[in-house]
C-alpha atoms as a PDB file:
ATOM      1  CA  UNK A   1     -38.258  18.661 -34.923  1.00  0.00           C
ATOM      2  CA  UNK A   2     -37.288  19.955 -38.372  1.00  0.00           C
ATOM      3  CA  UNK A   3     -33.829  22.087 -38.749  1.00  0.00           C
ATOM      4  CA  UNK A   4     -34.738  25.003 -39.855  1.00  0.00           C
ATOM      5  CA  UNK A   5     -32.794  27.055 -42.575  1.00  0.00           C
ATOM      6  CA  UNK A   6     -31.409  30.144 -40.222  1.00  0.00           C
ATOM      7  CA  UNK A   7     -30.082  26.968 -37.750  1.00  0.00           C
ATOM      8  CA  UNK A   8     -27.975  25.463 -41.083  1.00  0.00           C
ATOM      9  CA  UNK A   9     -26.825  29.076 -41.586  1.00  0.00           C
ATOM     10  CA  UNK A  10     -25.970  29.573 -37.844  1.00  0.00           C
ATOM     11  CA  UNK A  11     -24.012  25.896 -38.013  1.00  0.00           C
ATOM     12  CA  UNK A  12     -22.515  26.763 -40.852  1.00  0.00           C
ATOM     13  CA  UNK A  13     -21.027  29.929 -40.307  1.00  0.00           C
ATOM     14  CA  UNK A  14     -19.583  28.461 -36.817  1.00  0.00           C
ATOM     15  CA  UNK A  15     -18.316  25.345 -38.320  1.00  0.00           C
ATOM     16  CA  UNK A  16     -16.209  27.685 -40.752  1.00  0.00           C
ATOM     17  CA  UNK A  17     -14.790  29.339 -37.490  1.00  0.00           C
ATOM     18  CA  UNK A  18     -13.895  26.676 -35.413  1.00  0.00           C
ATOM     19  CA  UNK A  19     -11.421  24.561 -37.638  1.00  0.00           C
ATOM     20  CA  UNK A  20      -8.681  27.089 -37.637  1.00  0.00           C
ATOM     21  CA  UNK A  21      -8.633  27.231 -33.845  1.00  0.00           C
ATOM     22  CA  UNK A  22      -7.602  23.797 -34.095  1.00  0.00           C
ATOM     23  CA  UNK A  23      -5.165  23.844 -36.375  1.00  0.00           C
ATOM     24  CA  UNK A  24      -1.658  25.221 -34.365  1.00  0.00           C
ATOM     25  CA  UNK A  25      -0.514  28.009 -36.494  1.00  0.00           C
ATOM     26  CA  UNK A  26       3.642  27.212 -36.046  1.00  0.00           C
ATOM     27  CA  UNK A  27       2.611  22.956 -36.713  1.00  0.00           C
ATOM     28  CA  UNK A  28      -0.165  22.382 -39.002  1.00  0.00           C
ATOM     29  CA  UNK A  29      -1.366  25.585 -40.318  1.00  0.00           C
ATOM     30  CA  UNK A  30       1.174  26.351 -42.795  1.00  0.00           C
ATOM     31  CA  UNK A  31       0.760  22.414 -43.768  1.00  0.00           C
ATOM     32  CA  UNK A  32      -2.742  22.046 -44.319  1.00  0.00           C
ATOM     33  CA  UNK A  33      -2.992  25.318 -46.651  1.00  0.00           C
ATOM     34  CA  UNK A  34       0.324  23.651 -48.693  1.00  0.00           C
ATOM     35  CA  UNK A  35      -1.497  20.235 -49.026  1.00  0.00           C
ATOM     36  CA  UNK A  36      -5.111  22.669 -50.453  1.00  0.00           C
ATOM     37  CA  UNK A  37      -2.584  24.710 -52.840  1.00  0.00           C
ATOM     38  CA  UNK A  38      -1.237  21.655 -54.480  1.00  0.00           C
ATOM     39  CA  UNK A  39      -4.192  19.092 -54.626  1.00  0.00           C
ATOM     40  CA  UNK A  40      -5.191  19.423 -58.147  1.00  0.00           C
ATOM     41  CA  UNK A  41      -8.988  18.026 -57.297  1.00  0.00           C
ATOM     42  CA  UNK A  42     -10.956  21.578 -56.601  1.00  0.00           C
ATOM     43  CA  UNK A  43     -13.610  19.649 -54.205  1.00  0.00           C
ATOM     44  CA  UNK A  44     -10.954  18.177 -52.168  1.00  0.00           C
ATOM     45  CA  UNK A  45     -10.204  19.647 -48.694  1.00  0.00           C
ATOM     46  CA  UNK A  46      -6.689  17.998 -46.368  1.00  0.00           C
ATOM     47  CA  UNK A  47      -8.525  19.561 -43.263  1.00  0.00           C
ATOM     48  CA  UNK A  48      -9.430  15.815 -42.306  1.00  0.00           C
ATOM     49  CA  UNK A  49      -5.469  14.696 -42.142  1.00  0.00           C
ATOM     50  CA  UNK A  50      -5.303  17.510 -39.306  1.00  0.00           C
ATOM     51  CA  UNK A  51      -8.365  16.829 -36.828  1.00  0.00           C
ATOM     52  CA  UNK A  52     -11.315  14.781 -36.656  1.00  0.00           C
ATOM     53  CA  UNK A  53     -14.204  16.647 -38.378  1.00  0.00           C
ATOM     54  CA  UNK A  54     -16.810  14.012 -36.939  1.00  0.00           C
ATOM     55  CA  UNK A  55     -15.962  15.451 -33.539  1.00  0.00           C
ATOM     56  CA  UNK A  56     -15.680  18.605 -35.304  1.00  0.00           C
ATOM     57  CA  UNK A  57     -19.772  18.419 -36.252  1.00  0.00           C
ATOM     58  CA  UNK A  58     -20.768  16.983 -32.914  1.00  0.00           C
ATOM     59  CA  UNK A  59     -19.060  19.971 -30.893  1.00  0.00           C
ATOM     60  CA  UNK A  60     -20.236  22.514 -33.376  1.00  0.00           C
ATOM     61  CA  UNK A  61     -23.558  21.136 -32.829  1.00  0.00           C
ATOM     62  CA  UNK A  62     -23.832  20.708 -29.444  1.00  0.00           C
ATOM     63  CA  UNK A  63     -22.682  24.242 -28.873  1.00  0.00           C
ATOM     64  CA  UNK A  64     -25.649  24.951 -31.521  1.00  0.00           C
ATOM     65  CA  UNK A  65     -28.396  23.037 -28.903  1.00  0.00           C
ATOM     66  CA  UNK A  66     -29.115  20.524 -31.354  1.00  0.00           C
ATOM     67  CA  UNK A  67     -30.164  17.187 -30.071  1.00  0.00           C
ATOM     68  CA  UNK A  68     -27.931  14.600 -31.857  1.00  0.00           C
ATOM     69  CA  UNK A  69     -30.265  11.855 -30.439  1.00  0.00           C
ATOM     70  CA  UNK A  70     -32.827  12.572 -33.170  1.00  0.00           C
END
């Protein structure tokens, strides 16, 4: 079954929401937005050294009803 484009919008806008609930305000917050500030690459995001973002994608889309086994 084909992913249609208001499913990608739906993902999207909930993968946007759930990385900051992961990241512990006191511990890693203030770190990961230091690491983003200073990287002089534009395209480069330091989320990864904080969680996993494959697990990241497979929760966001489960919670989306997609079937990962397609």
């Amino acid at each position: 079954m084909p992913v249609v484009l208001s499913t990608v919008d739906s993902i999207a806008l909930e993968f946007t929401g759930v990385p900051w609930s992961m990241l512990s305000p006191e511990k890693k917050m203030g770190e990961f937005i230091r690491r983003n500030l200073a990287e002089p690459c534009s395209g480069l995001c330091h989320f990864h050294g904080f969680c996993n973002a494959n697990m990241l994608l497979h929760e966001v889309s489960m919670r989306s009803g997609m079937d990962l086994t397609d």
